[in-house]
PDB file of N, CA and C in Angstrom:
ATOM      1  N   UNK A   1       1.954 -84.789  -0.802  1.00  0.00           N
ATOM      2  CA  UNK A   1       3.234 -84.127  -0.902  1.00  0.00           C
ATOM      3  C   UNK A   1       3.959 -84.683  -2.131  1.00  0.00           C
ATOM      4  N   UNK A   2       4.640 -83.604  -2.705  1.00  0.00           N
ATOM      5  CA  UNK A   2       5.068 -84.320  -3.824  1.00  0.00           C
ATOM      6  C   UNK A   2       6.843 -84.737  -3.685  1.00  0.00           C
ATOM      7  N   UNK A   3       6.760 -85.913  -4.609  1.00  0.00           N
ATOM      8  CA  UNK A   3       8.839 -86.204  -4.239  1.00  0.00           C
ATOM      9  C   UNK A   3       9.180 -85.541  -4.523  1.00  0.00           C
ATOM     10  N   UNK A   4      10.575 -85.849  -3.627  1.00  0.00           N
ATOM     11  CA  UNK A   4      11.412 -84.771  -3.414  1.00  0.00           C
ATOM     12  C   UNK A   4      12.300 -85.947  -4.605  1.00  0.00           C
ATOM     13  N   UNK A   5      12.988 -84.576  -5.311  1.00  0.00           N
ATOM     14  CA  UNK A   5      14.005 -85.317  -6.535  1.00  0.00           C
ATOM     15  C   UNK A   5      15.680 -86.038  -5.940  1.00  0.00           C
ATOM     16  N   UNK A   6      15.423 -87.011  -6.621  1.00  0.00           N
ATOM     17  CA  UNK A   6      16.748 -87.424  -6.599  1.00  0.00           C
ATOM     18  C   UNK A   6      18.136 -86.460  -6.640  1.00  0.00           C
ATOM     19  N   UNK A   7      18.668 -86.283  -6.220  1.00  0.00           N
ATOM     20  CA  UNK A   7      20.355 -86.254  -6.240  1.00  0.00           C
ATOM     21  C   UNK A   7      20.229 -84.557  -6.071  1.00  0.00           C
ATOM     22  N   UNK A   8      19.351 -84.272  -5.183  1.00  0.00           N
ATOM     23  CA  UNK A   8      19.780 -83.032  -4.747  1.00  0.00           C
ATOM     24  C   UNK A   8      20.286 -83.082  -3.312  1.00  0.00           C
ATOM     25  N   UNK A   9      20.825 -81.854  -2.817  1.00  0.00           N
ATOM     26  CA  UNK A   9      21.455 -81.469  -1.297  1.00  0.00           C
ATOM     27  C   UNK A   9      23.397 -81.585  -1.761  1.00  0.00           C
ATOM     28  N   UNK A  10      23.931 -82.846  -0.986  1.00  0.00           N
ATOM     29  CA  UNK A  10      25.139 -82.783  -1.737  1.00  0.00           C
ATOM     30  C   UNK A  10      25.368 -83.008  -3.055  1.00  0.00           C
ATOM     31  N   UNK A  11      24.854 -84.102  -3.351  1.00  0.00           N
ATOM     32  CA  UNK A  11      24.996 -84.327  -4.832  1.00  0.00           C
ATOM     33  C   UNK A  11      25.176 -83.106  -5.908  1.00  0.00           C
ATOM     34  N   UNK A  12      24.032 -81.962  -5.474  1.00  0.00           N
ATOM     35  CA  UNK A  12      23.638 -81.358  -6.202  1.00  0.00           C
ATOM     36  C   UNK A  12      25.017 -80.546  -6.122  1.00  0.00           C
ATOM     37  N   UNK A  13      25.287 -80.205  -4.765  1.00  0.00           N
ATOM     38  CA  UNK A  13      26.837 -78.534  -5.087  1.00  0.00           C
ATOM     39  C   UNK A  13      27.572 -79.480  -4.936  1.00  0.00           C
ATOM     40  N   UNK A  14      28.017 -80.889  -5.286  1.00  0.00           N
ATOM     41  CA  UNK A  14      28.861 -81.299  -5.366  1.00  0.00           C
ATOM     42  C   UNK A  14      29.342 -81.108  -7.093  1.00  0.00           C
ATOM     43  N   UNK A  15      28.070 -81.018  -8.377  1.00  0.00           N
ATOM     44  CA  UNK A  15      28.244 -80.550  -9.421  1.00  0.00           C
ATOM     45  C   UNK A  15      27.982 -79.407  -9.882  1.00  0.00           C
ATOM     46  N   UNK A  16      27.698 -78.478  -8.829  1.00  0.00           N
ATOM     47  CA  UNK A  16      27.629 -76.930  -8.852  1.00  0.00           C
ATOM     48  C   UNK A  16      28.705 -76.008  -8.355  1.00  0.00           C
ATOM     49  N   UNK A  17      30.051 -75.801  -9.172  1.00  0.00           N
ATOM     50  CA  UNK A  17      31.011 -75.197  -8.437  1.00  0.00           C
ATOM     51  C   UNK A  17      30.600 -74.012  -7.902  1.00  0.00           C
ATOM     52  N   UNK A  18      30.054 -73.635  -7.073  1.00  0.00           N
ATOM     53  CA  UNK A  18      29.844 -72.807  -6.258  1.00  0.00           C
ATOM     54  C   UNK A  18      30.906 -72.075  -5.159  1.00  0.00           C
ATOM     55  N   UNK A  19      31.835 -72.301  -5.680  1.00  0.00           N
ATOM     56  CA  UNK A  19      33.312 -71.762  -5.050  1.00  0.00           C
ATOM     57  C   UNK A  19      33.140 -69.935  -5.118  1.00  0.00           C
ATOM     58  N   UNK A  20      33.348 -69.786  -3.791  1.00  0.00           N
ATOM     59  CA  UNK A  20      33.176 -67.912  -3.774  1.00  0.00           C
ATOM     60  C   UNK A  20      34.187 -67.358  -5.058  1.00  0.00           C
ATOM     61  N   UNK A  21      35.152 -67.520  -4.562  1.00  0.00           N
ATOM     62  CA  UNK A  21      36.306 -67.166  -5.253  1.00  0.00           C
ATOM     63  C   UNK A  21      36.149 -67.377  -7.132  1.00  0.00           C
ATOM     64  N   UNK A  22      35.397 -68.373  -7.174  1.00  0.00           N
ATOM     65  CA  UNK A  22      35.371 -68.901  -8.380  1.00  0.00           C
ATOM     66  C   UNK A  22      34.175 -68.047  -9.265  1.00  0.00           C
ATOM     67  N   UNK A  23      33.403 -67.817  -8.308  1.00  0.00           N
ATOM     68  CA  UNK A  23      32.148 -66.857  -8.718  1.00  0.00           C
ATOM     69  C   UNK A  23      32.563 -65.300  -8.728  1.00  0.00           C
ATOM     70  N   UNK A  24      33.222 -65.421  -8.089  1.00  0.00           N
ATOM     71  CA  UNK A  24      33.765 -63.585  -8.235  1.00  0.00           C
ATOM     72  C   UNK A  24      34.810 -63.684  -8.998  1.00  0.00           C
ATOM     73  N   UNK A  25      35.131 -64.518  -9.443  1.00  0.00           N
ATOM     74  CA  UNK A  25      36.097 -64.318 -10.784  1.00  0.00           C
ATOM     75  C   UNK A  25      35.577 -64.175 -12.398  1.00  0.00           C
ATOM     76  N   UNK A  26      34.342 -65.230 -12.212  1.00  0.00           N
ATOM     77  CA  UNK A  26      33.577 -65.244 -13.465  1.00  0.00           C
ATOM     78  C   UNK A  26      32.621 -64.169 -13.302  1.00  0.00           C
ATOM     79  N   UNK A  27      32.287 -63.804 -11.943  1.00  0.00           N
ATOM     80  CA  UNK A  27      31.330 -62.509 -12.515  1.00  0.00           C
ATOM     81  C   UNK A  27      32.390 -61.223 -12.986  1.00  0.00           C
ATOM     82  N   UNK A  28      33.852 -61.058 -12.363  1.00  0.00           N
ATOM     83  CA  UNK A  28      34.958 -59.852 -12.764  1.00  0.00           C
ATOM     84  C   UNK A  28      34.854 -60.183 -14.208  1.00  0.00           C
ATOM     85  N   UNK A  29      35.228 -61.069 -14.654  1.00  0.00           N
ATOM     86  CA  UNK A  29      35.628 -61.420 -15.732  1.00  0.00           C
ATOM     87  C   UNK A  29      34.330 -61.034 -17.039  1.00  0.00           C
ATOM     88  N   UNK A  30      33.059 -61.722 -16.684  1.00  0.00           N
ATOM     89  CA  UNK A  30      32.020 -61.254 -17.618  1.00  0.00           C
ATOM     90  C   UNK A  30      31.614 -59.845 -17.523  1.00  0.00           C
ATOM     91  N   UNK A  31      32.055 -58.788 -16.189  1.00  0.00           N
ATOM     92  CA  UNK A  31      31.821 -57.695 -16.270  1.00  0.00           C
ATOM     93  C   UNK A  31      32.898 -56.796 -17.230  1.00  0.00           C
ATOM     94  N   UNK A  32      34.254 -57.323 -16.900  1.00  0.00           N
ATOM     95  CA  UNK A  32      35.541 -56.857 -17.638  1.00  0.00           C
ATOM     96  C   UNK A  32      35.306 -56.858 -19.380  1.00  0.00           C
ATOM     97  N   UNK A  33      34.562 -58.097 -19.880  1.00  0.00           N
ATOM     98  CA  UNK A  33      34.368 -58.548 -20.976  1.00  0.00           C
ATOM     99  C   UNK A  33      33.353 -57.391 -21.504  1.00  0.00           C
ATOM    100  N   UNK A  34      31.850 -57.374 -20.743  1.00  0.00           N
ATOM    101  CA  UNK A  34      31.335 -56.169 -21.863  1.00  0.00           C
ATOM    102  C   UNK A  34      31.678 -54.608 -21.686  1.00  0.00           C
ATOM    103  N   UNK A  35      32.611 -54.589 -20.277  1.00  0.00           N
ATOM    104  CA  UNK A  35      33.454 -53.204 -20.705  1.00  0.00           C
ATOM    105  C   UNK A  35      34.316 -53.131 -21.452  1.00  0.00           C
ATOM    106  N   UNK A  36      35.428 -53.790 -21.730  1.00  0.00           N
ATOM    107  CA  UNK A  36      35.895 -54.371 -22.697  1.00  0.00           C
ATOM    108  C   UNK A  36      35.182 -54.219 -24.407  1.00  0.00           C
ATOM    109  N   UNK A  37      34.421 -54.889 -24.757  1.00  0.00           N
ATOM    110  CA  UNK A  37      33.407 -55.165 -26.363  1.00  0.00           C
ATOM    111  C   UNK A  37      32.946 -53.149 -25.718  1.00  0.00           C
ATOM    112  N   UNK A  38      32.563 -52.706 -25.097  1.00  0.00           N
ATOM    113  CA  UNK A  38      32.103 -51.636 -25.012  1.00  0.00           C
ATOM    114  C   UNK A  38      32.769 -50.524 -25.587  1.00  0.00           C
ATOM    115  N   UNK A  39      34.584 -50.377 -24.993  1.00  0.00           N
ATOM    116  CA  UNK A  39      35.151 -50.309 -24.965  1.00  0.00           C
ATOM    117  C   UNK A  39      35.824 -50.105 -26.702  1.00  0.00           C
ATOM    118  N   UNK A  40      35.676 -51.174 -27.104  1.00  0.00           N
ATOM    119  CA  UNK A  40      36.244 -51.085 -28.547  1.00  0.00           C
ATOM    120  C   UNK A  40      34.972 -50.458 -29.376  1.00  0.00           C
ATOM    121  N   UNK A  41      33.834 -50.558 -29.008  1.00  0.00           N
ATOM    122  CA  UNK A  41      33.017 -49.993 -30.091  1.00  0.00           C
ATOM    123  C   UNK A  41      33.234 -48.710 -30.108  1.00  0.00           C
ATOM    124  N   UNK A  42      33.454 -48.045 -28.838  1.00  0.00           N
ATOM    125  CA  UNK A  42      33.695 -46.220 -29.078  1.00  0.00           C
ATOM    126  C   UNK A  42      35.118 -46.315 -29.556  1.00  0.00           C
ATOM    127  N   UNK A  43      35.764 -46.692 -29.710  1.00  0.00           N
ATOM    128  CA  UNK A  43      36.795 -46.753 -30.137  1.00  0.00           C
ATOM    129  C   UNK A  43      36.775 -47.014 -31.547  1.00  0.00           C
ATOM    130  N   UNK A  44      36.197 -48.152 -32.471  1.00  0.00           N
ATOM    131  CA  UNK A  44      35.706 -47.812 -33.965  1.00  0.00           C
ATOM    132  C   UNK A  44      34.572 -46.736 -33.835  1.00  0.00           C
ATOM    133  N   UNK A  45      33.742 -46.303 -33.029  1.00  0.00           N
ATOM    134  CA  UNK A  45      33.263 -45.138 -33.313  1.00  0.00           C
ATOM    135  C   UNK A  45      33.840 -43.975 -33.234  1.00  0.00           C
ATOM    136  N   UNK A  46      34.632 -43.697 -32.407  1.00  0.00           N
ATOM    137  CA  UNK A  46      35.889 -42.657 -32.739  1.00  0.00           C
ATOM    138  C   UNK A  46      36.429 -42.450 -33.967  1.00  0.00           C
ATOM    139  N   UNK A  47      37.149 -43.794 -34.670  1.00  0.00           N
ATOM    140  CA  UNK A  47      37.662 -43.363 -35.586  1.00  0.00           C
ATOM    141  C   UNK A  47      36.893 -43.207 -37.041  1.00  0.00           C
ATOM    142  N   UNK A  48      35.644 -44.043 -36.884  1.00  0.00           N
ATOM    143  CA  UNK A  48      34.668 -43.667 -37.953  1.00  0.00           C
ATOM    144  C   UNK A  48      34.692 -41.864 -37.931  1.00  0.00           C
ATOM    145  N   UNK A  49      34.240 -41.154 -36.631  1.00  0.00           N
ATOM    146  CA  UNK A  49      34.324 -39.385 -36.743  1.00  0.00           C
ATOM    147  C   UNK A  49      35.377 -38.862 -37.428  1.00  0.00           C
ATOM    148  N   UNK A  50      36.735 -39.649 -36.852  1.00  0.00           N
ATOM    149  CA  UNK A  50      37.779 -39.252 -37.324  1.00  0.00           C
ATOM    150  C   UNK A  50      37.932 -39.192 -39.008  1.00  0.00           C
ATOM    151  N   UNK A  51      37.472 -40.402 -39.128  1.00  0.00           N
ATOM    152  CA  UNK A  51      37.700 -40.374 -40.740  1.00  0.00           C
ATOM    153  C   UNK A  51      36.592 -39.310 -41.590  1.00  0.00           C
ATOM    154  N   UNK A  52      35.681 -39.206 -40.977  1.00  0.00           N
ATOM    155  CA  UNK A  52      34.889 -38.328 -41.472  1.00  0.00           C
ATOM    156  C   UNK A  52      34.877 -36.993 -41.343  1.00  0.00           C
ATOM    157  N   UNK A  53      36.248 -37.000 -40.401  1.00  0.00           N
ATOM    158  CA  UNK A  53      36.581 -35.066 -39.931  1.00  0.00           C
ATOM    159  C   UNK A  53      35.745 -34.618 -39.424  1.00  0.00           C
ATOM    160  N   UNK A  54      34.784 -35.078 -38.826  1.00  0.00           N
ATOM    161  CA  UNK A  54      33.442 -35.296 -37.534  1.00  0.00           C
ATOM    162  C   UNK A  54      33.735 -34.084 -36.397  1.00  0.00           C
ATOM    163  N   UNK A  55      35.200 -34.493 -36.050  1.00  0.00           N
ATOM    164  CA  UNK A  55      35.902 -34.055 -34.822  1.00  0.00           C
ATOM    165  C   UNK A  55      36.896 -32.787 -34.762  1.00  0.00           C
ATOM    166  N   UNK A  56      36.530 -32.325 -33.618  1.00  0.00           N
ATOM    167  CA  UNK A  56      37.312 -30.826 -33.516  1.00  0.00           C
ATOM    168  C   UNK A  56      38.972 -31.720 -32.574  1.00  0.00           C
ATOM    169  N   UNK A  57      39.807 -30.755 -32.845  1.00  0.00           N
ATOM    170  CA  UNK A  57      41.324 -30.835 -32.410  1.00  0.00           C
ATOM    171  C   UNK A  57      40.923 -31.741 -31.026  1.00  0.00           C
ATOM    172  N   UNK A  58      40.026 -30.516 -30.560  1.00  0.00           N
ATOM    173  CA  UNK A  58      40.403 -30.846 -29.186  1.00  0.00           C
ATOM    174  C   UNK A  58      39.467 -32.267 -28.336  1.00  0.00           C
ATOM    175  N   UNK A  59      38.469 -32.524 -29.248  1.00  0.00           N
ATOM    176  CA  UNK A  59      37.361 -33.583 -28.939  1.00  0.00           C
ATOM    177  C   UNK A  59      38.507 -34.639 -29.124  1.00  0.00           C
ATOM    178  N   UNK A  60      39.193 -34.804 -30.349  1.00  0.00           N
ATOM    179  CA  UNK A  60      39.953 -36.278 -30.565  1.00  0.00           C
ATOM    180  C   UNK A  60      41.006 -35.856 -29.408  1.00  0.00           C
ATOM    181  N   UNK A  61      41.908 -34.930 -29.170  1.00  0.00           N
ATOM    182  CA  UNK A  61      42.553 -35.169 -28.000  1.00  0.00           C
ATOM    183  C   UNK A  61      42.036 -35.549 -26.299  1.00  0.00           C
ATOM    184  N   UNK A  62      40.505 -35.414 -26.603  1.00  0.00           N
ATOM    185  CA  UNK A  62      40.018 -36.088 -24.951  1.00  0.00           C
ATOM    186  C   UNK A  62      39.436 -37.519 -25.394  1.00  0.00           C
ATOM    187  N   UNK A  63      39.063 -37.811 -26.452  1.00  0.00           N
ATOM    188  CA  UNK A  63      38.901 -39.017 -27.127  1.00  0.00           C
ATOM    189  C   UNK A  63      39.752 -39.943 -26.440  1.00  0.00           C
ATOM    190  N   UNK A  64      40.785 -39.458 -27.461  1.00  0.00           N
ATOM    191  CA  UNK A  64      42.121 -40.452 -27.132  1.00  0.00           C
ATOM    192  C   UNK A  64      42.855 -40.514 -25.833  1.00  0.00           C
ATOM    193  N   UNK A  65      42.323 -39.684 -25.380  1.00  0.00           N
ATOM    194  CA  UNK A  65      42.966 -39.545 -23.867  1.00  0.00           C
ATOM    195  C   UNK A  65      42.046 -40.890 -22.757  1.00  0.00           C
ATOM    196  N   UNK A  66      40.736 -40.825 -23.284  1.00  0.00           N
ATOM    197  CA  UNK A  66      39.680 -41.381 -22.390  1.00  0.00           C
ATOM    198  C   UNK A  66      39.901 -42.680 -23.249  1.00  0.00           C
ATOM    199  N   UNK A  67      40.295 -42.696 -23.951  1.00  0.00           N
ATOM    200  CA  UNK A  67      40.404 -44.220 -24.751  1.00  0.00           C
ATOM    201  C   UNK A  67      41.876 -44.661 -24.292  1.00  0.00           C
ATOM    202  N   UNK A  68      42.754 -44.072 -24.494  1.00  0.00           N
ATOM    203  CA  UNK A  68      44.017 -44.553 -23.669  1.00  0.00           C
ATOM    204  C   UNK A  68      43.829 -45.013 -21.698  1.00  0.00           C
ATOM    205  N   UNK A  69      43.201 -44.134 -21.287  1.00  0.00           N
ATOM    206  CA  UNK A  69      43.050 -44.350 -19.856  1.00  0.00           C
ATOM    207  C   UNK A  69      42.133 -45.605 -19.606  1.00  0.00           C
ATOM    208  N   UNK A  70      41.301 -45.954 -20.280  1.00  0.00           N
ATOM    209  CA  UNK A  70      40.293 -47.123 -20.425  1.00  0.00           C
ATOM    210  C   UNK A  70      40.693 -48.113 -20.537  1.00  0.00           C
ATOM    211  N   UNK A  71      41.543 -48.110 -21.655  1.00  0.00           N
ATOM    212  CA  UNK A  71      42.284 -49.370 -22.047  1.00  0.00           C
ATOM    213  C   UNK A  71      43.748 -49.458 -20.690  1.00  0.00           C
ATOM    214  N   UNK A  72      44.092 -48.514 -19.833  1.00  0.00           N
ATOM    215  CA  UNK A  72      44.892 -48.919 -19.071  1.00  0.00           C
ATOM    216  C   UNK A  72      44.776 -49.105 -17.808  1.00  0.00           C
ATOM    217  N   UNK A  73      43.484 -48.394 -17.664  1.00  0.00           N
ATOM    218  CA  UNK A  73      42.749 -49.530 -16.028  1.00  0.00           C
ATOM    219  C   UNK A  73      42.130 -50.672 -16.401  1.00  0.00           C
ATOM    220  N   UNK A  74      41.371 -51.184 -17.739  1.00  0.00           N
ATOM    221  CA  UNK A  74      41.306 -52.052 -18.008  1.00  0.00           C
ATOM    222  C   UNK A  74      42.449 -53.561 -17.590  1.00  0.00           C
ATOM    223  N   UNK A  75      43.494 -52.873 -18.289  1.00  0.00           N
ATOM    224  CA  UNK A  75      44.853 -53.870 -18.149  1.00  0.00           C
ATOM    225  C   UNK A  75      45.434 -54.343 -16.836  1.00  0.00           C
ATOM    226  N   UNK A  76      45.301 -52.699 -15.980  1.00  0.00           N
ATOM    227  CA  UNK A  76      45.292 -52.998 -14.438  1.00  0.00           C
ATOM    228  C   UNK A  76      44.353 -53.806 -13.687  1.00  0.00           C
ATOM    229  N   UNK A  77      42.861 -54.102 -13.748  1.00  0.00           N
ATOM    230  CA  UNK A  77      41.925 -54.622 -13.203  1.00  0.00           C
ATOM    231  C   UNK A  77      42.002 -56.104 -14.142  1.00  0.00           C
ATOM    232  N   UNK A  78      42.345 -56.423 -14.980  1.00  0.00           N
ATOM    233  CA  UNK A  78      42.703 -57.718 -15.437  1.00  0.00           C
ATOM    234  C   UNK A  78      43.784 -58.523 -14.681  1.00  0.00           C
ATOM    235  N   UNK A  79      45.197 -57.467 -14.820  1.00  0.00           N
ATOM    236  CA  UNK A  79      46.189 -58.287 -13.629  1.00  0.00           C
ATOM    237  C   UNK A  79      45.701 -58.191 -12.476  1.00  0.00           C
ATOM    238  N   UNK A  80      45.052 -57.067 -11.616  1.00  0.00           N
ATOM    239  CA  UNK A  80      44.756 -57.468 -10.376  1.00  0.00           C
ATOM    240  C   UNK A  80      43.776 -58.654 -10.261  1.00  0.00           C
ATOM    241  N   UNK A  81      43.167 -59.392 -11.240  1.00  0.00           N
ATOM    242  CA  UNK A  81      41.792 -60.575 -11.331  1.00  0.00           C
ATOM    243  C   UNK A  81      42.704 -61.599 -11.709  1.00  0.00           C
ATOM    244  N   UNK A  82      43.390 -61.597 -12.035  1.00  0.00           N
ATOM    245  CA  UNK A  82      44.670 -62.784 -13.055  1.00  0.00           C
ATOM    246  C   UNK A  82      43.640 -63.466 -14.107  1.00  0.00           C
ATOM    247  N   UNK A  83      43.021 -61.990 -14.890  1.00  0.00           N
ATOM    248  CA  UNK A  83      42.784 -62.632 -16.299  1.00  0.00           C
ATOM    249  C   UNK A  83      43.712 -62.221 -17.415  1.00  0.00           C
ATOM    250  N   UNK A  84      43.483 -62.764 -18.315  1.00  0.00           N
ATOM    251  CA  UNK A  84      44.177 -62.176 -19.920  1.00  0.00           C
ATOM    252  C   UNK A  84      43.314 -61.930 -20.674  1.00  0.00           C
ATOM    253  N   UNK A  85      43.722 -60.857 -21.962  1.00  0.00           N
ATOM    254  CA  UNK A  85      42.933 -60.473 -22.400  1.00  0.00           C
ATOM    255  C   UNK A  85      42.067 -61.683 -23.384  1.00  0.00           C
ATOM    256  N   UNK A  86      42.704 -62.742 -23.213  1.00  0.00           N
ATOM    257  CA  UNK A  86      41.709 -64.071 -23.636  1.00  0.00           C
ATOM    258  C   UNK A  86      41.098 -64.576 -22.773  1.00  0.00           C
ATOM    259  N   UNK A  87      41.350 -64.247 -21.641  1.00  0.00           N
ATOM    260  CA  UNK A  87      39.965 -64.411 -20.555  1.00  0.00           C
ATOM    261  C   UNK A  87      38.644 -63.766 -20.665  1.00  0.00           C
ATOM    262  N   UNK A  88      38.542 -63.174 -21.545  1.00  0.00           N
ATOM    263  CA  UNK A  88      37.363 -61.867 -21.695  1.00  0.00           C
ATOM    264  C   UNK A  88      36.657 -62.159 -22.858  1.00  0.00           C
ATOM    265  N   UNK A  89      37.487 -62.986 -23.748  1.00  0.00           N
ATOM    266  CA  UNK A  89      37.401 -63.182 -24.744  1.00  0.00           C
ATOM    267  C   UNK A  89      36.169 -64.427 -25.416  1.00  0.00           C
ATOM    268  N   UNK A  90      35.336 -64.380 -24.943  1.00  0.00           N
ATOM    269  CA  UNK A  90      33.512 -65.293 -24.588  1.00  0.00           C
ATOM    270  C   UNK A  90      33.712 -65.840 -26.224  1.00  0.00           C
ATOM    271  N   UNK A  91      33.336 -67.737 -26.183  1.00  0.00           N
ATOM    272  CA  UNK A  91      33.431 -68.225 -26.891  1.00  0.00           C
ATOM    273  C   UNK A  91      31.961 -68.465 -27.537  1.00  0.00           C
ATOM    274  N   UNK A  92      31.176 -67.827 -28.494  1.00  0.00           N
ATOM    275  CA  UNK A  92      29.898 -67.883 -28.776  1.00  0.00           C
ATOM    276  C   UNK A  92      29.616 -69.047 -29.493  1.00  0.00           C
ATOM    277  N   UNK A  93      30.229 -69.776 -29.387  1.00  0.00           N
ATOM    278  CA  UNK A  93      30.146 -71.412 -30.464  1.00  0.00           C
ATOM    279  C   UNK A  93      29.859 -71.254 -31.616  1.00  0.00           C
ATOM    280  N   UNK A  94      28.957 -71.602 -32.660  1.00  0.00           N
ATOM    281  CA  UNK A  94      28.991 -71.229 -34.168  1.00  0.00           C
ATOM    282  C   UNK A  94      29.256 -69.856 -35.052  1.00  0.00           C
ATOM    283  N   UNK A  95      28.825 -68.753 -33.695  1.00  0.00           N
ATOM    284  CA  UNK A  95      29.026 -67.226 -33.804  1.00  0.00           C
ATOM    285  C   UNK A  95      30.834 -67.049 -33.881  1.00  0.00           C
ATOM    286  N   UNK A  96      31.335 -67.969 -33.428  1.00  0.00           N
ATOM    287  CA  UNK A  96      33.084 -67.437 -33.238  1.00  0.00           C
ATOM    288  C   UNK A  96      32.913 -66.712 -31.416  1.00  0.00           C
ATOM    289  N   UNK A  97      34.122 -65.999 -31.232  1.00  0.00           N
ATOM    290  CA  UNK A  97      34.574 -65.608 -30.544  1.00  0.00           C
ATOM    291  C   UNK A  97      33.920 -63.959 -30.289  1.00  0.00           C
ATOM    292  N   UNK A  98      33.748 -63.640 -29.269  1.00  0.00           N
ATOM    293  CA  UNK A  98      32.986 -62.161 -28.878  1.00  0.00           C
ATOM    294  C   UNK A  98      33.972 -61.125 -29.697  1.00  0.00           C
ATOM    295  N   UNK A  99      34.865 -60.903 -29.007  1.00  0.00           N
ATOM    296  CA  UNK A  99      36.075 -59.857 -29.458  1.00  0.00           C
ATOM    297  C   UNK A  99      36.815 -60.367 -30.629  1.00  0.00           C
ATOM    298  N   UNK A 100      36.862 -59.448 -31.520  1.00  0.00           N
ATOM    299  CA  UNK A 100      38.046 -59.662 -32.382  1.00  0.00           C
ATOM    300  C   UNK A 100      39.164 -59.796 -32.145  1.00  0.00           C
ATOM    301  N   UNK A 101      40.239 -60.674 -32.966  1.00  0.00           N
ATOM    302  CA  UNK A 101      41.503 -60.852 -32.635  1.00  0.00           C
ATOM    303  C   UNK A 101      42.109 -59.012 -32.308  1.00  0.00           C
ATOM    304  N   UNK A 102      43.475 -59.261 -31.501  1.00  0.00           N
ATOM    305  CA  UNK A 102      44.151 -57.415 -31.583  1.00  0.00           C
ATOM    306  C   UNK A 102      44.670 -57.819 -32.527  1.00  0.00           C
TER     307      UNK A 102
END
């Protein structure tokens, strides 16, 4: 039989925050984040069409409509999580920061 390792059982979730609450915050939060980065890319892809006159009247008015509504359940499902929009905001270490500054 082979050993059994040191400093597992308590030890081990004693350095594994394994807090429910704490886990359903970081998984809201990393889900919020690539809807979010998702989020802004159709949004410079929008206005790339735009600038290119890509778009009929009525496409940029459901555009902007679906881009306004996005960005405002977004804002709602952030306060209901008690993040900020620098909560979302994933620190890639030498890469910088996920999201661009607003």
């Amino acid at each position: 039989m082979a050993p059994r390792a040191e400093g597992s059982g308590a030890e081990l979730s004693a350095r594994i925050d394994a807090d429910a609450q704490n886990v359903e915050r970081s998984l809201v939060a990393l889900v919020l984040t690539l809807v979010e980065l998702l989020r802004q890319l159709m949004e410079r892809q929008a206005i790339r069409r735009l600038d290119a006159q890509d778009l009929t009247d009525e496409q940029i008015e459901r555009i902007g409509g679906t881009l306004m509504a996005l960005e405002d359940r977004m804002a709602q499902l952030r306060e209901h999580f008690g993040l900020s929009p620098e909560d979302l905001n994933i620190d890639l270490g030498p890469l910088g920061r996920l999201l661009p500054d607003p």
